[in-house]
C-alpha atoms as a PDB file:
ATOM      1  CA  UNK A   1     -74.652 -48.925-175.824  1.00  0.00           C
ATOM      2  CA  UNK A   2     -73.314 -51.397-173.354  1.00  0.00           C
ATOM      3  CA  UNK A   3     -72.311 -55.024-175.585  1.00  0.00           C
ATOM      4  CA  UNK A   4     -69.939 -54.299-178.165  1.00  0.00           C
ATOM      5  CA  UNK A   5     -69.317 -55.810-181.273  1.00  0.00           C
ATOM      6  CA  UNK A   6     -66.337 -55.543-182.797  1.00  0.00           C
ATOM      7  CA  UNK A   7     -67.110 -56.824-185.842  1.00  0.00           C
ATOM      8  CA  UNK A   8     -69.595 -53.791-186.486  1.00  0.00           C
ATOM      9  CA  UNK A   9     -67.051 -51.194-185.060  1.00  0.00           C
ATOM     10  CA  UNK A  10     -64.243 -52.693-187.571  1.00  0.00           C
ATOM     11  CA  UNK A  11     -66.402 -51.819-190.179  1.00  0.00           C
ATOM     12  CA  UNK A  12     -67.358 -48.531-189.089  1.00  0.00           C
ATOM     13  CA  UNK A  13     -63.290 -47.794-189.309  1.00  0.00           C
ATOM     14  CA  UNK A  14     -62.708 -48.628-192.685  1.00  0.00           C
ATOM     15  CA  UNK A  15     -62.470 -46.230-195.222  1.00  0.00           C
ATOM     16  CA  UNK A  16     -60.011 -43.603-193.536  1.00  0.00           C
ATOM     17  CA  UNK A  17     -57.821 -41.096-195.320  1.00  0.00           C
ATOM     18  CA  UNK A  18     -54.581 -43.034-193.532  1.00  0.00           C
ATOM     19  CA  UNK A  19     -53.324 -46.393-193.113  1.00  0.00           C
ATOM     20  CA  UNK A  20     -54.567 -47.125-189.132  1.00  0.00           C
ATOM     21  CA  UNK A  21     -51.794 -48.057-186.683  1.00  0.00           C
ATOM     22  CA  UNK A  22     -54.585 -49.118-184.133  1.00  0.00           C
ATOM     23  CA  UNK A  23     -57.984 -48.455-183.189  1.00  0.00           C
ATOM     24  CA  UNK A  24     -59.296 -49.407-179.201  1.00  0.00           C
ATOM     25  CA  UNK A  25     -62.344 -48.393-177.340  1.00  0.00           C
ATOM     26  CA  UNK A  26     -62.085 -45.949-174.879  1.00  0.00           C
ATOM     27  CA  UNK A  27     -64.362 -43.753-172.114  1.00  0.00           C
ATOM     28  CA  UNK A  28     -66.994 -45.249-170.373  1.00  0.00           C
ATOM     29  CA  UNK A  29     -66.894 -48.916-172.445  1.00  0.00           C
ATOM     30  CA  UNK A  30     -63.097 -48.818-171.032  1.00  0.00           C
ATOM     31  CA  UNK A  31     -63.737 -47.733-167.202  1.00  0.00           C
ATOM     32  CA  UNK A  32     -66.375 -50.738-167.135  1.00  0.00           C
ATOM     33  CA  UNK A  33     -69.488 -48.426-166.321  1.00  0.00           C
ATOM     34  CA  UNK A  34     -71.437 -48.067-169.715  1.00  0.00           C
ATOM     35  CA  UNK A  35     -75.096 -46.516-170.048  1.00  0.00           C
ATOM     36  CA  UNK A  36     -77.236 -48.187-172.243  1.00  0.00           C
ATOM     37  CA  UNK A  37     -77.481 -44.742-174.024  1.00  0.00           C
ATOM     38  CA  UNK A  38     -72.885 -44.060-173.647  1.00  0.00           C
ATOM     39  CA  UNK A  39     -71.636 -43.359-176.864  1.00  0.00           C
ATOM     40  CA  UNK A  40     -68.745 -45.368-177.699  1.00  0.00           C
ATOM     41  CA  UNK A  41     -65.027 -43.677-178.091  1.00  0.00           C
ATOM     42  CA  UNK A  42     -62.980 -45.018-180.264  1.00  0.00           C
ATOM     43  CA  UNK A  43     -59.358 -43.795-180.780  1.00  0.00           C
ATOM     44  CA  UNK A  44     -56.183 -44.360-182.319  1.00  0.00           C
ATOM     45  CA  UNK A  45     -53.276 -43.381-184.131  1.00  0.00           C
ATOM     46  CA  UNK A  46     -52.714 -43.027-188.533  1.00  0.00           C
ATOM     47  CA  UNK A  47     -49.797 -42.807-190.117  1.00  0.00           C
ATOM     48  CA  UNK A  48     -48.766 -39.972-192.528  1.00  0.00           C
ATOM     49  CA  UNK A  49     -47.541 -40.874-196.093  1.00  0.00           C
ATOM     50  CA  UNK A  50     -43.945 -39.376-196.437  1.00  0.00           C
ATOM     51  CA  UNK A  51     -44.914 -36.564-198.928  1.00  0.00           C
ATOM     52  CA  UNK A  52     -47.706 -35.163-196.226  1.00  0.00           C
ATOM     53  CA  UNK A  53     -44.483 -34.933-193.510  1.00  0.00           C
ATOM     54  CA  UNK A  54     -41.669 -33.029-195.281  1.00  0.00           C
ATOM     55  CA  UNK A  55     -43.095 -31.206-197.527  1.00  0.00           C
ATOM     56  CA  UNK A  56     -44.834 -27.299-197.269  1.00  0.00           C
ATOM     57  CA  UNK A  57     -48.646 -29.266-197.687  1.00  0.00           C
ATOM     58  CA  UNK A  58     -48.529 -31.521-194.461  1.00  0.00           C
ATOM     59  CA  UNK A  59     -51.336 -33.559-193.739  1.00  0.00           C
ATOM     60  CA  UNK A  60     -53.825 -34.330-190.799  1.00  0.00           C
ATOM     61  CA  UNK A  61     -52.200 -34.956-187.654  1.00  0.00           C
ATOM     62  CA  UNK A  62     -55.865 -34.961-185.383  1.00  0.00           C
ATOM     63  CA  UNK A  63     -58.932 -36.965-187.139  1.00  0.00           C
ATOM     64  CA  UNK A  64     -62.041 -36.506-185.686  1.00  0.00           C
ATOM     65  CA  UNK A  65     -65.149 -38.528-187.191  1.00  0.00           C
ATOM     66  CA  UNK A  66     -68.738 -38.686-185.803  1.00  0.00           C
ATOM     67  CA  UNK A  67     -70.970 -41.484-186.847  1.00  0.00           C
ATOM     68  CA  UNK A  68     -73.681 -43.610-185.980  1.00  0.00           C
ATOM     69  CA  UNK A  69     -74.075 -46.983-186.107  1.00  0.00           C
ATOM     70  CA  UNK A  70     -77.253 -49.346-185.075  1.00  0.00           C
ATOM     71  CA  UNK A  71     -78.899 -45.878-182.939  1.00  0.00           C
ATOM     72  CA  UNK A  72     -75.378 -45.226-181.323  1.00  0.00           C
ATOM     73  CA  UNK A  73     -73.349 -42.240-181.659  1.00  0.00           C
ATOM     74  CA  UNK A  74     -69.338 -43.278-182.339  1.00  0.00           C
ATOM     75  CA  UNK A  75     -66.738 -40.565-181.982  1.00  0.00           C
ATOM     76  CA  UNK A  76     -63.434 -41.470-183.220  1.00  0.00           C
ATOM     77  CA  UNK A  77     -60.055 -39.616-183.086  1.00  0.00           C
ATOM     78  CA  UNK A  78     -56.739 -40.638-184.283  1.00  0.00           C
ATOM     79  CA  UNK A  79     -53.524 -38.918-184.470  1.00  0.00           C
ATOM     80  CA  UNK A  80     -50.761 -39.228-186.609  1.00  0.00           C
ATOM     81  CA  UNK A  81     -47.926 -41.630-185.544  1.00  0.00           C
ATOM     82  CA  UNK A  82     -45.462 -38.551-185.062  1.00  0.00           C
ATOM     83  CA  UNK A  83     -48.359 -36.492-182.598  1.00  0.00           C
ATOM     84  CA  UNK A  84     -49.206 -39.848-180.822  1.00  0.00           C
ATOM     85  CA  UNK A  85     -45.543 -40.800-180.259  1.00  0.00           C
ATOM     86  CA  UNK A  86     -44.327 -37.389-178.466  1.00  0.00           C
ATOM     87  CA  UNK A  87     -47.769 -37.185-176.772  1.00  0.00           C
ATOM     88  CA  UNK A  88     -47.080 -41.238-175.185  1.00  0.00           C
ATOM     89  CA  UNK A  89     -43.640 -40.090-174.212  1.00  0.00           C
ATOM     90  CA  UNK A  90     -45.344 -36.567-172.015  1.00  0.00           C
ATOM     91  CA  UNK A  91     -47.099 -37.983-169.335  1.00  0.00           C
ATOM     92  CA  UNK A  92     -50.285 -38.231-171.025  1.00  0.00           C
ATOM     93  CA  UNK A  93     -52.854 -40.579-169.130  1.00  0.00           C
ATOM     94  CA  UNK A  94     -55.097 -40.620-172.175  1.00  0.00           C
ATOM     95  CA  UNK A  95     -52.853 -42.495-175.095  1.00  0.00           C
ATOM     96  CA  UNK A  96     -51.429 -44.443-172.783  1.00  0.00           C
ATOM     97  CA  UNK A  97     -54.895 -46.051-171.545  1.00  0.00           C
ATOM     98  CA  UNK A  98     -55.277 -45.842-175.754  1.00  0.00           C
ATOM     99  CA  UNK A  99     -52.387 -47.743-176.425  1.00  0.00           C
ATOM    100  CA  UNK A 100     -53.165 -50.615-173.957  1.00  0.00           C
ATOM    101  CA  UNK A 101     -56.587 -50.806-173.903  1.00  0.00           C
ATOM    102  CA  UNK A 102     -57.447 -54.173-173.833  1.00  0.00           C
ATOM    103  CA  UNK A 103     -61.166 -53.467-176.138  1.00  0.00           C
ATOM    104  CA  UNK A 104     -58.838 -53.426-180.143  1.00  0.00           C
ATOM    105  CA  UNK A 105     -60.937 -52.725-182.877  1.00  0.00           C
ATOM    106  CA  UNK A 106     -58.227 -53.018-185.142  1.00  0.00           C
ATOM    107  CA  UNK A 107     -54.510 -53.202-184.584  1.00  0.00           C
ATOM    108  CA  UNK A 108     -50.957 -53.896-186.742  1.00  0.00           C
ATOM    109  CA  UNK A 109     -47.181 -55.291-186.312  1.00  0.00           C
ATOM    110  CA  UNK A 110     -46.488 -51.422-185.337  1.00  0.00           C
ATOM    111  CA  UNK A 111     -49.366 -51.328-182.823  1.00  0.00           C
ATOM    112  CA  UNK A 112     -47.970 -54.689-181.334  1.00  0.00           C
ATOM    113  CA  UNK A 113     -45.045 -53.006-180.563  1.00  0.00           C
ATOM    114  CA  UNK A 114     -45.577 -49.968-179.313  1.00  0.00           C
ATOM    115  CA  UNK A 115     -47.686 -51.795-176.722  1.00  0.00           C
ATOM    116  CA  UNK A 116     -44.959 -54.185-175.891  1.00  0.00           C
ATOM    117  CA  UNK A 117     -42.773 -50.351-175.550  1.00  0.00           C
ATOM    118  CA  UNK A 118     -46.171 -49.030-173.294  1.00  0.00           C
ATOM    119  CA  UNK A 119     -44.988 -49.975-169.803  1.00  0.00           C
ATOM    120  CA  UNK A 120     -41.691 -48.279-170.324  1.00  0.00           C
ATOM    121  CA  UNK A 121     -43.019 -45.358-171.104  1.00  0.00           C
ATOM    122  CA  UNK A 122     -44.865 -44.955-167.833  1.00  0.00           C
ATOM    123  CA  UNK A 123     -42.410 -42.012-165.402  1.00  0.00           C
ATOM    124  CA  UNK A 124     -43.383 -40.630-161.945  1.00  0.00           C
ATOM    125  CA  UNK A 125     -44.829 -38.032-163.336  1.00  0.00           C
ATOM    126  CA  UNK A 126     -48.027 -39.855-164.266  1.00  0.00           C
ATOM    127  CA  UNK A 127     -49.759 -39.157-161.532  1.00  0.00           C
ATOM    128  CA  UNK A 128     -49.876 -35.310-162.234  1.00  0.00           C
ATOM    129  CA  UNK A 129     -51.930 -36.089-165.381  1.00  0.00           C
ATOM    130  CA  UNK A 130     -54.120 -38.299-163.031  1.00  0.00           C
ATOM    131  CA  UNK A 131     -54.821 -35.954-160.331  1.00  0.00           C
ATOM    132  CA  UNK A 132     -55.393 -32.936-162.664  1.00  0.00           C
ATOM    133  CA  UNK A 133     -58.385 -35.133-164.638  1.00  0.00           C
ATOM    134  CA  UNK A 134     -59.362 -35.841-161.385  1.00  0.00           C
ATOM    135  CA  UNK A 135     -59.694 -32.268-160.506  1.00  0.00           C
ATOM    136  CA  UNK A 136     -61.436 -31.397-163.765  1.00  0.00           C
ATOM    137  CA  UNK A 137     -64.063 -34.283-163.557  1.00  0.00           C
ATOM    138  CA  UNK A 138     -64.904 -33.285-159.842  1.00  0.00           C
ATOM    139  CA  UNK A 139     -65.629 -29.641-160.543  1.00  0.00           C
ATOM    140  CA  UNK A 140     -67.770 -31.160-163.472  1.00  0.00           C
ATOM    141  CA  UNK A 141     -69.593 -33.058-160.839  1.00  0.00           C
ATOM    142  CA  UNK A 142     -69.897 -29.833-158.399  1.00  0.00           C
ATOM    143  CA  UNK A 143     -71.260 -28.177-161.306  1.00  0.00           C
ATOM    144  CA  UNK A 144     -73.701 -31.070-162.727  1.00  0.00           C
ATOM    145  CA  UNK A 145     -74.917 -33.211-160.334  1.00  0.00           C
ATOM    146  CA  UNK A 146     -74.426 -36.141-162.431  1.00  0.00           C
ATOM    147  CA  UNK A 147     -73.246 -39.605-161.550  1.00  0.00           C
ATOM    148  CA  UNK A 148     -70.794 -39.680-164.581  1.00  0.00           C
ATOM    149  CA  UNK A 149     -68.401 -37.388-163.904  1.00  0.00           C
ATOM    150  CA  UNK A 150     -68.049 -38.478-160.166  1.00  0.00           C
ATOM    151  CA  UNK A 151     -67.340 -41.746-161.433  1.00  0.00           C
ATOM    152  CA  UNK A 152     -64.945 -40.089-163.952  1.00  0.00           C
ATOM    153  CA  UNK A 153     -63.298 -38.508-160.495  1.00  0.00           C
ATOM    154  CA  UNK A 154     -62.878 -41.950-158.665  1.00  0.00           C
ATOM    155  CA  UNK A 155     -61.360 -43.856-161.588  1.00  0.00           C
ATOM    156  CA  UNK A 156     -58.567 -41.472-162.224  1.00  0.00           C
ATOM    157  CA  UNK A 157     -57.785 -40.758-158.827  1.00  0.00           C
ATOM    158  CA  UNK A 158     -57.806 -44.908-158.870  1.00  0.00           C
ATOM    159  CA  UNK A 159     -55.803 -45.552-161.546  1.00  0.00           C
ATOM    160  CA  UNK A 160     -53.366 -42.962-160.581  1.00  0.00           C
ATOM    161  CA  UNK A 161     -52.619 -44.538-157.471  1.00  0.00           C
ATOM    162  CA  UNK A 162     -52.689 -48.119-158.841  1.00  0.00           C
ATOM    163  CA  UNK A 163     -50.106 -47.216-161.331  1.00  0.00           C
ATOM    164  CA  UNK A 164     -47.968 -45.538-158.640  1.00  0.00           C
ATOM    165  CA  UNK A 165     -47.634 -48.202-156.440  1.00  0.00           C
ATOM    166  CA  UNK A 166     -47.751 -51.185-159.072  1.00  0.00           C
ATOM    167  CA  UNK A 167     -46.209 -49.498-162.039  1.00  0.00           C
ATOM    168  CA  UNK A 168     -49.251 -51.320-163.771  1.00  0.00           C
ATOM    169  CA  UNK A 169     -52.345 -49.336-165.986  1.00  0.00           C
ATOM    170  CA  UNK A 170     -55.428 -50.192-164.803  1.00  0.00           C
ATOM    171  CA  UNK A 171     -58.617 -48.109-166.301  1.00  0.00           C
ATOM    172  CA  UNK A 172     -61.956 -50.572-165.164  1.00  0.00           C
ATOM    173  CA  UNK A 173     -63.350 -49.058-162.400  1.00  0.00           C
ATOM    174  CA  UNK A 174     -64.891 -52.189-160.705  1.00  0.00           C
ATOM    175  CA  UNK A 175     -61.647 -53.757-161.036  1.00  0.00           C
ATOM    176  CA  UNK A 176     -60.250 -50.810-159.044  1.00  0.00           C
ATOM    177  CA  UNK A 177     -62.137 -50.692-156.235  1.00  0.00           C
ATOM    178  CA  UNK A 178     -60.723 -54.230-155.519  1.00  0.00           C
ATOM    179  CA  UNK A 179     -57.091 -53.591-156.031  1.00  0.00           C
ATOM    180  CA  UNK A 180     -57.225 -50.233-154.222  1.00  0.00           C
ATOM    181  CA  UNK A 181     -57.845 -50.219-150.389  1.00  0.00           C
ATOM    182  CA  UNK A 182     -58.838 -46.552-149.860  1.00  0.00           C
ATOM    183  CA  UNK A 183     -61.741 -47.352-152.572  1.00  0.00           C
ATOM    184  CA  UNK A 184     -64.993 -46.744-150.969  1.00  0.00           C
ATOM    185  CA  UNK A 185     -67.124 -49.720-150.674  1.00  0.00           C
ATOM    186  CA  UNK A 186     -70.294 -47.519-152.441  1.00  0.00           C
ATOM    187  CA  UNK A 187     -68.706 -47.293-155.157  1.00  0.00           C
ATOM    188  CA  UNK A 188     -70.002 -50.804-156.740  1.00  0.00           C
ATOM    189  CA  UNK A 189     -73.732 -49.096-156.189  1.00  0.00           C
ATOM    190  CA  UNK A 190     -72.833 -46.249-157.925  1.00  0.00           C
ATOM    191  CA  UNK A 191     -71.494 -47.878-160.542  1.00  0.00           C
ATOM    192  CA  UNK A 192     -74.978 -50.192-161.141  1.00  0.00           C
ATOM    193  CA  UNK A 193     -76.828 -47.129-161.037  1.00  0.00           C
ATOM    194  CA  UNK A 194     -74.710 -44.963-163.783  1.00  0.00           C
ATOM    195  CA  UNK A 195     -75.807 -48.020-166.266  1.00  0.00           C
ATOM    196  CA  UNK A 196     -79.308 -46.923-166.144  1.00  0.00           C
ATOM    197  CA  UNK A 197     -78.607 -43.371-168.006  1.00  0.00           C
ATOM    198  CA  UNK A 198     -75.899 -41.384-169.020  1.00  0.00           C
ATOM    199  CA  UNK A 199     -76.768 -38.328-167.451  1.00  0.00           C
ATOM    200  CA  UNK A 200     -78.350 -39.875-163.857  1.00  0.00           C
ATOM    201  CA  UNK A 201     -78.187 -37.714-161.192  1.00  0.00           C
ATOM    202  CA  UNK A 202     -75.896 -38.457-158.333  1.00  0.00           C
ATOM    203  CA  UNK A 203     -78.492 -37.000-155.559  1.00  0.00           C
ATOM    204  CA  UNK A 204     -79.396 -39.855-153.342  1.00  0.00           C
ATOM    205  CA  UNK A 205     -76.799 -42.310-154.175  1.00  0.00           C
ATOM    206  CA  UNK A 206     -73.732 -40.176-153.327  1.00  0.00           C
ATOM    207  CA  UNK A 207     -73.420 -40.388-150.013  1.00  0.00           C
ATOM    208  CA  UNK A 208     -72.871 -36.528-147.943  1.00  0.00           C
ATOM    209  CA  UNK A 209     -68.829 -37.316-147.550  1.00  0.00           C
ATOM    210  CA  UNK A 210     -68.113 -38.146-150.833  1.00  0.00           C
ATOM    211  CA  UNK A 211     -66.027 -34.736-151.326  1.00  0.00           C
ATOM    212  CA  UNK A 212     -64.180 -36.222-148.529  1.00  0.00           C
ATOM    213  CA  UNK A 213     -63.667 -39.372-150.049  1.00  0.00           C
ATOM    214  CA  UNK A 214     -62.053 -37.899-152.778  1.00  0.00           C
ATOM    215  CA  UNK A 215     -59.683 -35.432-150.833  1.00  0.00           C
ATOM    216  CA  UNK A 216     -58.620 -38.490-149.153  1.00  0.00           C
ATOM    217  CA  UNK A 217     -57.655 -40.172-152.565  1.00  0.00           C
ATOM    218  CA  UNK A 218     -56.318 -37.108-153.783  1.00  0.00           C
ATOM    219  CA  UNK A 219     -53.605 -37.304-151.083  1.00  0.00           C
ATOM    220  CA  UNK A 220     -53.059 -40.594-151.131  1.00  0.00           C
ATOM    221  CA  UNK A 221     -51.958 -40.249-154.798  1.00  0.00           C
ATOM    222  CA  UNK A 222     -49.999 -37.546-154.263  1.00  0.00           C
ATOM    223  CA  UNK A 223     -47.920 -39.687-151.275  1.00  0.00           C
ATOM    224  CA  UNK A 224     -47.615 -43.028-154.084  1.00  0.00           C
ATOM    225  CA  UNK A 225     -46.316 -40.251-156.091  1.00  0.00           C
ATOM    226  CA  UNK A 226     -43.465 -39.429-153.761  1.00  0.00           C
ATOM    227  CA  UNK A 227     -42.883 -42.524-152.572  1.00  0.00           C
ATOM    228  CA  UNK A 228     -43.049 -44.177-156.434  1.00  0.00           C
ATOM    229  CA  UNK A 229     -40.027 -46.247-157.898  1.00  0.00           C
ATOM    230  CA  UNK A 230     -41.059 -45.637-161.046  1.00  0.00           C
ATOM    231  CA  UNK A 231     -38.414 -43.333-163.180  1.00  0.00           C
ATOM    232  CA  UNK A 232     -38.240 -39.508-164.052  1.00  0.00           C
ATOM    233  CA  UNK A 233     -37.946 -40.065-167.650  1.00  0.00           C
ATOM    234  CA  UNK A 234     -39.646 -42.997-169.752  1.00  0.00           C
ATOM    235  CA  UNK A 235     -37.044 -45.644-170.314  1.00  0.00           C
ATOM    236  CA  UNK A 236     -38.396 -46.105-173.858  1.00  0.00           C
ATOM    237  CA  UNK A 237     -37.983 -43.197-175.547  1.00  0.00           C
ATOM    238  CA  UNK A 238     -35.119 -44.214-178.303  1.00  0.00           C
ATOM    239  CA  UNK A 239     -37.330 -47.268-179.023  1.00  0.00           C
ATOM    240  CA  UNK A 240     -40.405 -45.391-179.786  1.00  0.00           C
ATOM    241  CA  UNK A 241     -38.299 -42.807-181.491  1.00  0.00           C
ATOM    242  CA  UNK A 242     -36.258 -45.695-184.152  1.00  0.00           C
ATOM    243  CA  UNK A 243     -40.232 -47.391-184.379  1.00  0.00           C
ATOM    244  CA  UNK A 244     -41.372 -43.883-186.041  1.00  0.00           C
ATOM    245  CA  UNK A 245     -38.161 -43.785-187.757  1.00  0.00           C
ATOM    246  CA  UNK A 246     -38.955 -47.390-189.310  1.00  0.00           C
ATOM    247  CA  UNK A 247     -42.406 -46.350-190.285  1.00  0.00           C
ATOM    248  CA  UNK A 248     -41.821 -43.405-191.753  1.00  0.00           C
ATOM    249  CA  UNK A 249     -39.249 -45.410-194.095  1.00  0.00           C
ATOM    250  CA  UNK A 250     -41.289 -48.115-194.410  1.00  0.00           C
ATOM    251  CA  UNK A 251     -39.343 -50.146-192.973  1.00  0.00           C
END
């Protein structure tokens, strides 16, 4: 699937077990380089009814549905407000690009301002998350052959290093290769070419130095890294901590 409609994926949402906090599209859909047969990710964060928290029968912190809707499969995951929380506050890439994902299925006064609290939550330490994807996506490639996970590789090496020197989160890949100098200029190819199938084969449109290309990236990130003036800690940690507080209240 590559045009979205909202409208259809709002319904698709309704009926879960938990009041939703948010829901945004994610993967492919959010790194601008759908396949007419991607799936589309959707993911979020729920929030816990009081009685499923403290007491000895807790409930569901990790929802995982599988659906499909109009011939397209639709994973969607959500965790509770007290998992998503602590794992936006530990360096992890993935909620954050949730949180501020600019593709909202569905969103709330609580979702509003945890994104306003997103930037602040951003440390240094980002860019460890970014190069280990990175890593994982290229050895997926090595393995594969496909086209997806070496664009999986460039946009996380990409982002990393955007968000190191800018201190801003940037997920679309052909955004990217315009804000980032070392991106290679075959990169907008590549990225017309994964649209034509989800699992296309890389031979012939890589070029032979790609692995080079992406060692190069690799250290660049690590040197924005070092030289980053973004903090050690996230700044907004008591913030998101007194929003949970507030929720769980219902305040």
């Amino acid at each position: 699937m590559t045009r979205l409609d909202l409208g259809e994926l709002r319904a698709a949402t309704s009926g879960q077990p938990y009041p939703l906090l948010f829901v945004t599209v994610s993967g492919a859909h959010l790194y601008g380089f759908p396949s007419r047969d991607s799936d589309v990710d959707l993911r979020g964060a729920h929030l816990l009814p009081i009685e499923e928290v403290v007491g000895l029968r807790t409930g569901r912190d990790t929802i995982d549905t599988t659906f499909e809707r109009d011939g397209a499969e639709i994973d969607m995951v959500t965790h509770d407000a007290f998992k998503f929380f602590r794992l936006l506050l530990s360096r992890n890439g993935y909620v954050l690009e949730q949180l501020l994902s600019p593709i909202v299925v569905s969103s709330s006064p609580a979702h509003e301002e945890l994104r306003a609290l997103g930037p602040d939550t951003v440390t240094r330490h980002h860019a460890h998350h970014y190069r280990g994807f990175a890593q994982s996506q290229h050895r997926l490639y090595a393995k594969s052959g496909e086209l997806k996970p070496l664009l999986y590789t460039f946009r996380a090496y990409l982002t990393g290093l955007h968000l190191m020197r800018s201190g801003e989160l940037d997920t679309h890949l052909p955004t990217l290769a315009g804000l980032v100098p070392e991106a290679p200029a075959y990169l907008t190819e590549l990225i017309a070419a994964k649209t034509a199938g989800e699992h296309r084969a890389a031979a012939g449109l890589a070029p032979p130095g790609v692995t080079d290309d992406l060692a190069l990236l690799e250290a660049a990130l690590e040197e924005a890294r070092a030289a980053t003036r973004l903090p050690q800690r996230p700044a907004a940690e008591d913030a998101v901590h007194d929003l949970l507080v507030r929720l769980r209240l219902g305040g």
